[in-house]
Protein backbone atom coordinates (compact mmCIF):
# COMPACT_ATOMS: atom_id res chain seq x y z
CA UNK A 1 -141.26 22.53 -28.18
CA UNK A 2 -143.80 23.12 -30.86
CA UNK A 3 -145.72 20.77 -33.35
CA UNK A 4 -145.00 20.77 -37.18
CA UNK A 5 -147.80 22.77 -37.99
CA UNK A 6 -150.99 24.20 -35.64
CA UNK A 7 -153.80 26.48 -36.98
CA UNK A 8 -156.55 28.43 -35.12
CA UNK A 9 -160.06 28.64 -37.08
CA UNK A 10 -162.08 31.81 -35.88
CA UNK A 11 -165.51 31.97 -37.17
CA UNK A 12 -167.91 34.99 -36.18
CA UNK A 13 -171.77 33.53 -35.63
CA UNK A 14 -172.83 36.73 -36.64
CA UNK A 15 -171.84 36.34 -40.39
CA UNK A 16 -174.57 33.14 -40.51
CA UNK A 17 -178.48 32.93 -40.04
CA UNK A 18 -179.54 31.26 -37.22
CA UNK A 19 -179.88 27.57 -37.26
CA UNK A 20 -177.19 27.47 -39.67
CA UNK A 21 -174.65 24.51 -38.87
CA UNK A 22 -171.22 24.64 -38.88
CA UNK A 23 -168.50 21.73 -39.46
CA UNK A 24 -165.01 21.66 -38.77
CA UNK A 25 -164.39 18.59 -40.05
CA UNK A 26 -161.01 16.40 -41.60
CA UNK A 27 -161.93 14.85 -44.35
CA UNK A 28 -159.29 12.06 -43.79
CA UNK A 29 -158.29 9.38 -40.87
CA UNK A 30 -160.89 9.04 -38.35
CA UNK A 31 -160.63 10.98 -35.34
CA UNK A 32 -161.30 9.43 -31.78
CA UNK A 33 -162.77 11.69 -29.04
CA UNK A 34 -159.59 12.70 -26.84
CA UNK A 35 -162.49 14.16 -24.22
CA UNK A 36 -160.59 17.47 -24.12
CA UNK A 37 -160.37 19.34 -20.86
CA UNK A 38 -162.30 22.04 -19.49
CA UNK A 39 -164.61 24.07 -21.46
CA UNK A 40 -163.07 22.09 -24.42
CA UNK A 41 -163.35 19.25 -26.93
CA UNK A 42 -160.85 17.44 -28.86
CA UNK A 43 -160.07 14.66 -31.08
CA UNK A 44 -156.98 12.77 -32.60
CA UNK A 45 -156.56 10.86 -35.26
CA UNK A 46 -153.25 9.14 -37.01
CA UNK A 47 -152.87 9.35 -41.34
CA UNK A 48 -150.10 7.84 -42.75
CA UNK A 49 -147.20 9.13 -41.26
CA UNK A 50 -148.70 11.90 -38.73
CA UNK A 51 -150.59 12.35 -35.31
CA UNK A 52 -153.45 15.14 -36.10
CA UNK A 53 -155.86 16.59 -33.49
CA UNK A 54 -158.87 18.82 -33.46
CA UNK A 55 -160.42 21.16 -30.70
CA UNK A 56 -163.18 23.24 -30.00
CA UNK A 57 -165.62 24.98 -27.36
CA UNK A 58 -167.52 22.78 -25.10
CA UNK A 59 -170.66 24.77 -25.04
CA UNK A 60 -173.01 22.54 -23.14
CA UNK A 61 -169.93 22.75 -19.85
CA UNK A 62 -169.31 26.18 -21.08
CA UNK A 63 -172.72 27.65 -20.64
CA UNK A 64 -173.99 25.32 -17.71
CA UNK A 65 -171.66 24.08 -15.35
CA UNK A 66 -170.18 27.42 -14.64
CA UNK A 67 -172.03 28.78 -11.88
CA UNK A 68 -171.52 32.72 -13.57
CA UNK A 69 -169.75 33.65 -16.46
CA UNK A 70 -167.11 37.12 -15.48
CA UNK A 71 -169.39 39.94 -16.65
CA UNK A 72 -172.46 38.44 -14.74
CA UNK A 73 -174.64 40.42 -12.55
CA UNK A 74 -174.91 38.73 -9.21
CA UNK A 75 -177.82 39.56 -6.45
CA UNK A 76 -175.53 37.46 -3.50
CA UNK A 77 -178.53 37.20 -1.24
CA UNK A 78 -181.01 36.10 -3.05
CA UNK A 79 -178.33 33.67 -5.21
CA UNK A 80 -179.96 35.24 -8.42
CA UNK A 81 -177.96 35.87 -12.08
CA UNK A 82 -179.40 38.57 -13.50
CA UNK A 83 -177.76 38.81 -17.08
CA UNK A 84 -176.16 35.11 -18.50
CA UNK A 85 -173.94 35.54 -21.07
CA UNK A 86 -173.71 33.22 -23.55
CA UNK A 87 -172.05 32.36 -26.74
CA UNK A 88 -173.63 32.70 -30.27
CA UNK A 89 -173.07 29.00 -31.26
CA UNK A 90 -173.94 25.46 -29.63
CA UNK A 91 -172.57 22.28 -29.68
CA UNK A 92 -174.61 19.46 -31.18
CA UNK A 93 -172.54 16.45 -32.24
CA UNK A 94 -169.20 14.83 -33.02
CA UNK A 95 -168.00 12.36 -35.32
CA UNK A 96 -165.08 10.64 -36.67
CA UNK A 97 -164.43 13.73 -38.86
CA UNK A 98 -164.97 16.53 -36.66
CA UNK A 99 -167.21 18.81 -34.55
CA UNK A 100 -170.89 19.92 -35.38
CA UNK A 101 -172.04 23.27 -34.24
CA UNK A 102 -175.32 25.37 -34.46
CA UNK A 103 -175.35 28.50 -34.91
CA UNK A 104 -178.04 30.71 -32.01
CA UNK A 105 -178.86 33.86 -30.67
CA UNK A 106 -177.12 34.03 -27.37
CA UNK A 107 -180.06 34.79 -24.36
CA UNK A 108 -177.91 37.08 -22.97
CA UNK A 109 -174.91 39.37 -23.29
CA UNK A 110 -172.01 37.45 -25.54
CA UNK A 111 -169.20 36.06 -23.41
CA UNK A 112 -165.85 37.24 -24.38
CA UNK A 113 -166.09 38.48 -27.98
CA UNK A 114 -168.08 35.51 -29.30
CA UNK A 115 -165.87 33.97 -31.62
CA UNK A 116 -166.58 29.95 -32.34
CA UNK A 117 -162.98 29.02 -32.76
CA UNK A 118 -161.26 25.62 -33.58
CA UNK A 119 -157.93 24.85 -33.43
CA UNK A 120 -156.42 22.39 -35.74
CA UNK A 121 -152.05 21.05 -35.07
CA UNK A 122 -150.31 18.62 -36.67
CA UNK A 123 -147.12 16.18 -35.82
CA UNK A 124 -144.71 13.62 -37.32
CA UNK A 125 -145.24 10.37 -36.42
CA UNK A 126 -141.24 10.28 -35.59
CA UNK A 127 -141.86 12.18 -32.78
CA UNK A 128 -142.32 10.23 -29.56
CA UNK A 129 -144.31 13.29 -28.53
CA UNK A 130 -146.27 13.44 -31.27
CA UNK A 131 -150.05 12.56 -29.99
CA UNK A 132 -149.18 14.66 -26.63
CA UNK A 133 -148.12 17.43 -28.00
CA UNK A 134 -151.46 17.82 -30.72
CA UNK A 135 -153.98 16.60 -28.00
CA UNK A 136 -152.30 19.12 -25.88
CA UNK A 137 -152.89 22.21 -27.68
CA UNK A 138 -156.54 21.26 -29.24
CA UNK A 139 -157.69 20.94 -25.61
């Protein structure tokens, strides 16, 4: 099973300034906050005769509620991290038309390959699926 349409957004911080902010944003419908899962955010919203959703990176549960990142450096006995990666972009806001993000210079090494990525699926509103299956994937 698959929705009508899904597309992932990558955007490398590195291309933009510091403090520059990003959008990813639907300029139609009004999206309500879906609360996403882990690490994630997400949002749905219905326009005429679809079910639309919106995810992204939950950088504030991302960076701080994992206790180490993989690539960490861990001293065990004294319970120290010595390098915390982090990502090259933060989370700042949400409305009803999307996601706000801030572009930073990460404190440590970059997790992963530091991508800020959204991830943007679509459905027919004659599918009784429809909201599951685009909430699903965005989160």
């Amino acid at each position: 099973m698959h929705p009508l349409g899904a597309v992932e957004i990558v955007i490398n911080p590195k291309d933009y300034n510091e403090g520059d902010i990003v959008r990813a944003i639907c300029s139609a419908g009004k999206l309500v906050s879906d609360s996403g899962d882990e690490a994630t955010i997400n949002a749905v919203a219905e326009l005429k005769d679809y079910t639309y959703a919106i995810g992204g990176t939950d950088t504030v549960f991302y960076e701080w509620s994992c206790d180490n990142m993989p690539g960490d450096i861990v001293d065990a006995y004294r319970n120290e991290v010595y390098t915390r990666h982090s990502l090259g972009y933060q989370y700042v806001d949400e409305d009803e038309y999307g996601y706000t993000y801030r572009i930073i210079r990460p404190t440590g090494p970059s997790h992963g390959n530091g991508m800020l990525r959204f991830v943007f699926a679509w459905e027919s509103n004659d599918k009784p699926y429809a909201y599951d299956i685009v909430s699903f994937l965005t989160c």
